[in-house]
N, C-alpha and C. Protein backbone atom coordinates (compact mmCIF):
# COMPACT_ATOMS: atom_id res chain seq x y z
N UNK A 1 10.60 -14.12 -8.37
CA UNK A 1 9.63 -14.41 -7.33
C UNK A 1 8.84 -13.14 -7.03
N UNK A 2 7.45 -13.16 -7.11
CA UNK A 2 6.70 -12.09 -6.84
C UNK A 2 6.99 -12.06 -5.70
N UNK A 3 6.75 -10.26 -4.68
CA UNK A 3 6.68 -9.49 -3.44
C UNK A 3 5.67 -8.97 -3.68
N UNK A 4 4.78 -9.07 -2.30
CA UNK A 4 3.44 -7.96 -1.98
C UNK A 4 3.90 -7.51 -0.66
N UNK A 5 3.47 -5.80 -0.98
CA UNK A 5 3.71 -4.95 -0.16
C UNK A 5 2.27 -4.74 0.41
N UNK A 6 1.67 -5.08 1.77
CA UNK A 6 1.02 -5.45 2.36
C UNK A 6 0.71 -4.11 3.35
N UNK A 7 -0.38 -3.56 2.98
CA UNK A 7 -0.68 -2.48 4.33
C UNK A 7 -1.82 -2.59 5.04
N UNK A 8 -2.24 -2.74 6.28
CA UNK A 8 -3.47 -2.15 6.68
C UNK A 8 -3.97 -1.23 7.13
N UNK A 9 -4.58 -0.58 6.55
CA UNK A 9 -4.95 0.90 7.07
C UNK A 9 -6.32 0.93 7.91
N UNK A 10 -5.61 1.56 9.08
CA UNK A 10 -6.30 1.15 10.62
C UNK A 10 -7.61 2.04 10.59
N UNK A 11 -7.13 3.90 9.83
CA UNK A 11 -8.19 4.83 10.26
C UNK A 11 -8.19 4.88 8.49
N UNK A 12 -9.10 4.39 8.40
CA UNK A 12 -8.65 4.63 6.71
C UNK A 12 -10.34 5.77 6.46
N UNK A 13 -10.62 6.88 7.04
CA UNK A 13 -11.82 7.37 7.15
C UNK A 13 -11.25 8.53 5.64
N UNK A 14 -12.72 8.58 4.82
CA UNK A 14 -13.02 9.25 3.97
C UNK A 14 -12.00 11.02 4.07
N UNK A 15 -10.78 11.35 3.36
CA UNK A 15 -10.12 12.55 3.79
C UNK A 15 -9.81 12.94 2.15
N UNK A 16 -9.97 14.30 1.98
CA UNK A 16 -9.90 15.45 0.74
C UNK A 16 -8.29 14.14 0.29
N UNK A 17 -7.59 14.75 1.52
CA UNK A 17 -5.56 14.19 1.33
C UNK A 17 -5.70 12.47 0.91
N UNK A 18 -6.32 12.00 1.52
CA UNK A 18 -6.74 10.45 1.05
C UNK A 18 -6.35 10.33 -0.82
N UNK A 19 -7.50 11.19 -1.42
CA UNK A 19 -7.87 10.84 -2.73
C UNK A 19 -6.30 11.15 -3.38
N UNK A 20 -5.89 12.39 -3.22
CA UNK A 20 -4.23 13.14 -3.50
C UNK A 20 -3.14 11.97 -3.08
N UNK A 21 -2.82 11.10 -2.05
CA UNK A 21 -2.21 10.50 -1.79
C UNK A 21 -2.35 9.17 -2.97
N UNK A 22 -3.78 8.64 -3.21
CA UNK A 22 -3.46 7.41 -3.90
C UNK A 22 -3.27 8.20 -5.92
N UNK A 23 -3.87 9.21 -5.86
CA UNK A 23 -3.29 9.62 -7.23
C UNK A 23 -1.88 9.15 -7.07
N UNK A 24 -1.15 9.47 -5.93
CA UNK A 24 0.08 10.14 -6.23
C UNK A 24 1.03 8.81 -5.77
N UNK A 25 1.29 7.79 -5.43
CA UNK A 25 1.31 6.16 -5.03
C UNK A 25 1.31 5.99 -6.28
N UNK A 26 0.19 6.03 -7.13
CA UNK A 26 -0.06 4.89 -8.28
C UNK A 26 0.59 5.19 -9.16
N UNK A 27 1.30 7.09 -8.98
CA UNK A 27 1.88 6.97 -10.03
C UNK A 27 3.64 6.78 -9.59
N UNK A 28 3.93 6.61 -8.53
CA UNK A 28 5.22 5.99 -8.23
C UNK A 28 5.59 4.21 -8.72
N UNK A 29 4.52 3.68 -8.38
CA UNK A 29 4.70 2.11 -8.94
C UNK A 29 5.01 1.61 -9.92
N UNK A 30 4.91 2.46 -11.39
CA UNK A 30 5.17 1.49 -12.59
C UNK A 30 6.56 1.65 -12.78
N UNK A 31 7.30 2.51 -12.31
CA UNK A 31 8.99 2.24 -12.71
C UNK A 31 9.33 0.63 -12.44
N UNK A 32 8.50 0.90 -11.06
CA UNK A 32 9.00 -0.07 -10.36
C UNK A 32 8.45 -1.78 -10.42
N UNK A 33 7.50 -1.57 -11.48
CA UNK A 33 6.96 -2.60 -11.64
C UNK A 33 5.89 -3.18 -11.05
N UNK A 34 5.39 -2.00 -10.03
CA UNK A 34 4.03 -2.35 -9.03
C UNK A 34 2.89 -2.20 -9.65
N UNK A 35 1.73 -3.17 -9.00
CA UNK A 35 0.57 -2.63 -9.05
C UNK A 35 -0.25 -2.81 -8.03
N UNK A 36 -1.52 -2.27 -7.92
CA UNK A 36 -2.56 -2.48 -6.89
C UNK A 36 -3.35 -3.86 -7.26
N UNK A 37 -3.32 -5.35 -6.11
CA UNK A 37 -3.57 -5.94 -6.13
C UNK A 37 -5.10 -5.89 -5.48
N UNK A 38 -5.08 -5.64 -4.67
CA UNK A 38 -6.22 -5.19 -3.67
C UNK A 38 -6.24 -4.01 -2.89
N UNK A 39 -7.42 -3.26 -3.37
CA UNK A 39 -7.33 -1.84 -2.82
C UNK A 39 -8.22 -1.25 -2.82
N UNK A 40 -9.56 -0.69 -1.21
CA UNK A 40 -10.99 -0.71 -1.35
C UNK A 40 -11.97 -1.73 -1.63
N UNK A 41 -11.12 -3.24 -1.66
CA UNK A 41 -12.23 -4.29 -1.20
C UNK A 41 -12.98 -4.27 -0.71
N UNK A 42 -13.86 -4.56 -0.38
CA UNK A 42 -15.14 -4.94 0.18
C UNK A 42 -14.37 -6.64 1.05
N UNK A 43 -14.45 -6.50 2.40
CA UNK A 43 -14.09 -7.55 2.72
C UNK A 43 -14.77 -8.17 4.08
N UNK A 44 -14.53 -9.23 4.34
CA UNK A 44 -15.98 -10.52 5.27
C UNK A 44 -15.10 -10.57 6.29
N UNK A 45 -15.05 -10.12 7.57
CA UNK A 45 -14.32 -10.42 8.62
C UNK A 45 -15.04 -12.43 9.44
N UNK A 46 -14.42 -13.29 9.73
CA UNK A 46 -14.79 -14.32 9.87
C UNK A 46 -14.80 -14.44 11.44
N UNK A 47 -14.11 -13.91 12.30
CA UNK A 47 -13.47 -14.12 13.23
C UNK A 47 -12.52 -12.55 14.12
N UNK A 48 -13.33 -12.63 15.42
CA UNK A 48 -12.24 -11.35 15.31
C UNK A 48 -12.87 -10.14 15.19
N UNK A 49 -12.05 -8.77 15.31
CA UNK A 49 -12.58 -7.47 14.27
C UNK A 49 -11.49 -7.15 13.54
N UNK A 50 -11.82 -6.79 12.63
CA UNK A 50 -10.63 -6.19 11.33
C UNK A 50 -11.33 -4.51 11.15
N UNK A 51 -11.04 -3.65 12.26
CA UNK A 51 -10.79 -2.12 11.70
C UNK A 51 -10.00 -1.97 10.95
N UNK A 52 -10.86 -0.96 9.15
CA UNK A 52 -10.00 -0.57 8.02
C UNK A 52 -9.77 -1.24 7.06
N UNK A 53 -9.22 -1.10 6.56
CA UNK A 53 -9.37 -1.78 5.11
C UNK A 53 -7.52 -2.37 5.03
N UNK A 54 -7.26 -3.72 4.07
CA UNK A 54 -6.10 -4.06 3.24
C UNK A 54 -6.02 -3.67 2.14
N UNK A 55 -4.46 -3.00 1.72
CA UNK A 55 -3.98 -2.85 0.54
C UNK A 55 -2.94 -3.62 -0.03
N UNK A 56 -2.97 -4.63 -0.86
CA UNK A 56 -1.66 -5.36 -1.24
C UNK A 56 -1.25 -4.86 -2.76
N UNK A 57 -0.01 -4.12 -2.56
CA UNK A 57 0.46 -4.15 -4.29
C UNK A 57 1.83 -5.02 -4.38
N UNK A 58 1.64 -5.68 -5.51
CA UNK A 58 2.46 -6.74 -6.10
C UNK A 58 3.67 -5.94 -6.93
N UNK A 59 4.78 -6.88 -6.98
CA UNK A 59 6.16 -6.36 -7.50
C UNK A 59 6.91 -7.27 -7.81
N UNK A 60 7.72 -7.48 -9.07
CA UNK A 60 8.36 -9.04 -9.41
C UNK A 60 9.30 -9.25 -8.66
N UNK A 61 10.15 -8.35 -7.50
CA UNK A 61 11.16 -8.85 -6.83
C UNK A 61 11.21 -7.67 -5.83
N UNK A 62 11.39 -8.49 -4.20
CA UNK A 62 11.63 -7.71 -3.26
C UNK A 62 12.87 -6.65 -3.45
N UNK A 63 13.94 -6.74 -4.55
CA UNK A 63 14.98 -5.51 -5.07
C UNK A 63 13.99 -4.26 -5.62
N UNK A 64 12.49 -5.00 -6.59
CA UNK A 64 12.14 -3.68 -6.94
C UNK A 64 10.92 -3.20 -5.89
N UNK A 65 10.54 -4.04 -4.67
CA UNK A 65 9.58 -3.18 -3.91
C UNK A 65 10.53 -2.56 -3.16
N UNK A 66 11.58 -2.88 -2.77
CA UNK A 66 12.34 -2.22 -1.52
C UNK A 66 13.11 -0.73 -2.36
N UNK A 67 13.29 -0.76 -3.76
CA UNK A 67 13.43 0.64 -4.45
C UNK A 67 12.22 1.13 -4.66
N UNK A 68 11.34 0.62 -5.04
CA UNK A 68 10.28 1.59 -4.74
C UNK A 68 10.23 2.09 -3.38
N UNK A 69 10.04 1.14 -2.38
CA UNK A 69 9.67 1.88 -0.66
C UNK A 69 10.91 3.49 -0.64
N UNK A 70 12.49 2.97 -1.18
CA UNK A 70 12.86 3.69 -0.71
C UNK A 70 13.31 4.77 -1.44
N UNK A 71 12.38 5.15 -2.96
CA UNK A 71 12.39 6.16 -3.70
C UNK A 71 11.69 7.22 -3.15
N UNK A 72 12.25 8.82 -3.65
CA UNK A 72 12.31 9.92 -3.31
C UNK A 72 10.75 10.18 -3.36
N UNK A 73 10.06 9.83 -4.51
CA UNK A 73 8.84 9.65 -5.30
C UNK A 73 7.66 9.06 -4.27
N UNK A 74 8.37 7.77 -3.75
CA UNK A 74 6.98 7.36 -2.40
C UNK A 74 7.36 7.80 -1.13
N UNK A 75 8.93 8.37 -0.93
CA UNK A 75 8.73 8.65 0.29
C UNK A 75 8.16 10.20 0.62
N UNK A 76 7.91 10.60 -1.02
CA UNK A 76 7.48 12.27 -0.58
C UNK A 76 5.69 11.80 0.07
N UNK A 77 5.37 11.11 -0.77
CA UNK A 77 3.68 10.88 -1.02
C UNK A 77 3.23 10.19 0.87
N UNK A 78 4.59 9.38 1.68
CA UNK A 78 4.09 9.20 2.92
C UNK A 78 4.29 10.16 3.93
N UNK A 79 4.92 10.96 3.43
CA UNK A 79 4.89 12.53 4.38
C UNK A 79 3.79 13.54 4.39
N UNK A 80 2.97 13.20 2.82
CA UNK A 80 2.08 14.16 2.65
C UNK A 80 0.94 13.32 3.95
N UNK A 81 0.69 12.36 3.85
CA UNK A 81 -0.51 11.52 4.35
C UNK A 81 -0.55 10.84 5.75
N UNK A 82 1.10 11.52 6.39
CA UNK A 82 0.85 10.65 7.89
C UNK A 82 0.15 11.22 8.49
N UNK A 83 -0.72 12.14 8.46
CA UNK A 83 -1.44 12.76 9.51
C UNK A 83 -2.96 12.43 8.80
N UNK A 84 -3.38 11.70 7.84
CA UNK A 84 -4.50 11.32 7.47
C UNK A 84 -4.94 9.60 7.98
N UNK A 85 -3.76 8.93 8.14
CA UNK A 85 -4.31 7.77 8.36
C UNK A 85 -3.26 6.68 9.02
N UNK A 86 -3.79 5.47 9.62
CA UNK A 86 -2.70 5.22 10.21
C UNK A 86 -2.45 3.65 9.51
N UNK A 87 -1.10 3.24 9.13
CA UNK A 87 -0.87 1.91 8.81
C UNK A 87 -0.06 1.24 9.22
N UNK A 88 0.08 -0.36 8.83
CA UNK A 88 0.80 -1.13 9.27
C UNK A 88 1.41 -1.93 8.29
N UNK A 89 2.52 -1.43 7.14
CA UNK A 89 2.97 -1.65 5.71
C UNK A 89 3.92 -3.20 5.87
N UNK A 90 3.89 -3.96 5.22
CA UNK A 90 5.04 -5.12 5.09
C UNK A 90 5.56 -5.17 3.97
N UNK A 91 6.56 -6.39 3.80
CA UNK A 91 6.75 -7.03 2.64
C UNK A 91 6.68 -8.42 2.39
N UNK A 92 6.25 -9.21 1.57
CA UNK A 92 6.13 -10.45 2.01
C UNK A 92 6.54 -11.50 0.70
N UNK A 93 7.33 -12.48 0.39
CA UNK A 93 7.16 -13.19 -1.18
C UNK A 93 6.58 -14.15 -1.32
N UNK A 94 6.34 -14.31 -2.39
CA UNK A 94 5.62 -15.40 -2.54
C UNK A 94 5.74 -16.92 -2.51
N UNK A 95 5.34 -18.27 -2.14
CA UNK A 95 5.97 -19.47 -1.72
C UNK A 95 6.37 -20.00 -2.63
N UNK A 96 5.71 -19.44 -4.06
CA UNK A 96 5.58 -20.41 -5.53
C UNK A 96 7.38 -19.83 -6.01
C-alpha cells in the first residue's frame, strides 16, 4: 500500500539554506524508496487562503516512510532548515 508524506510549508520564502536542504532530502529518499510527488506546484486556492506551498513524497509502505522520517540522514537535513521555514509534515496511505 502506497504512503505520502505530506508537508505544508507555511513560510516557504526564497532562502540560500532552502536550495541545500532539498539537495540534501532528495538524496535521503531512494534507500527508502521515496520520491517527490509534488514539489513547487503551482497551485489554485478555491476557497479559503492556503499560505505556502504542498510537498507530497510517496513511499511503498508506511515501514519505509517511517525509516526514512526516522533515519540519521533526514533527521540531520531537518536540523539544518528549522530556522528557514516552517511546516506541518504527515503521513497518510492510500485507500486503494
Amino acid at each position: 500500500m502506497s504512503v505520502y508524506a505530506i508537508a505544508h510549508l507555511q513560510e516557504a520564502a526564497p532562502h540560500p539554506e532552502t536550495a541545500l536542504y532539498m539537495e540534501r532530502i532528495t538524496e535521503t529518499l531512494a534507500p527508502y524508496g521515496g520520491r517527490f510527488l509534488v514539489h513547487g506546484a503551482r497551485h489554485e486556492v478555491k476557497e479559503g487562503s492556503w499560505p505556502g506551498h504542498v510537498v507530497v513524497i510517496g513511499f511503498p509502505s508506511l515501514d519505509r516512510a517511517r525509516a526514512w522520517w526516522d533515519s540519521p540522514a533526514y533527521q540531520e537535513t531537518t536540523t539544518s532548515s528549522a530556522s528557514t521555514s516552517s511546516t506541518r509534515p504527515r503521513c497518510s496511505s492510500s485507500s486503494s
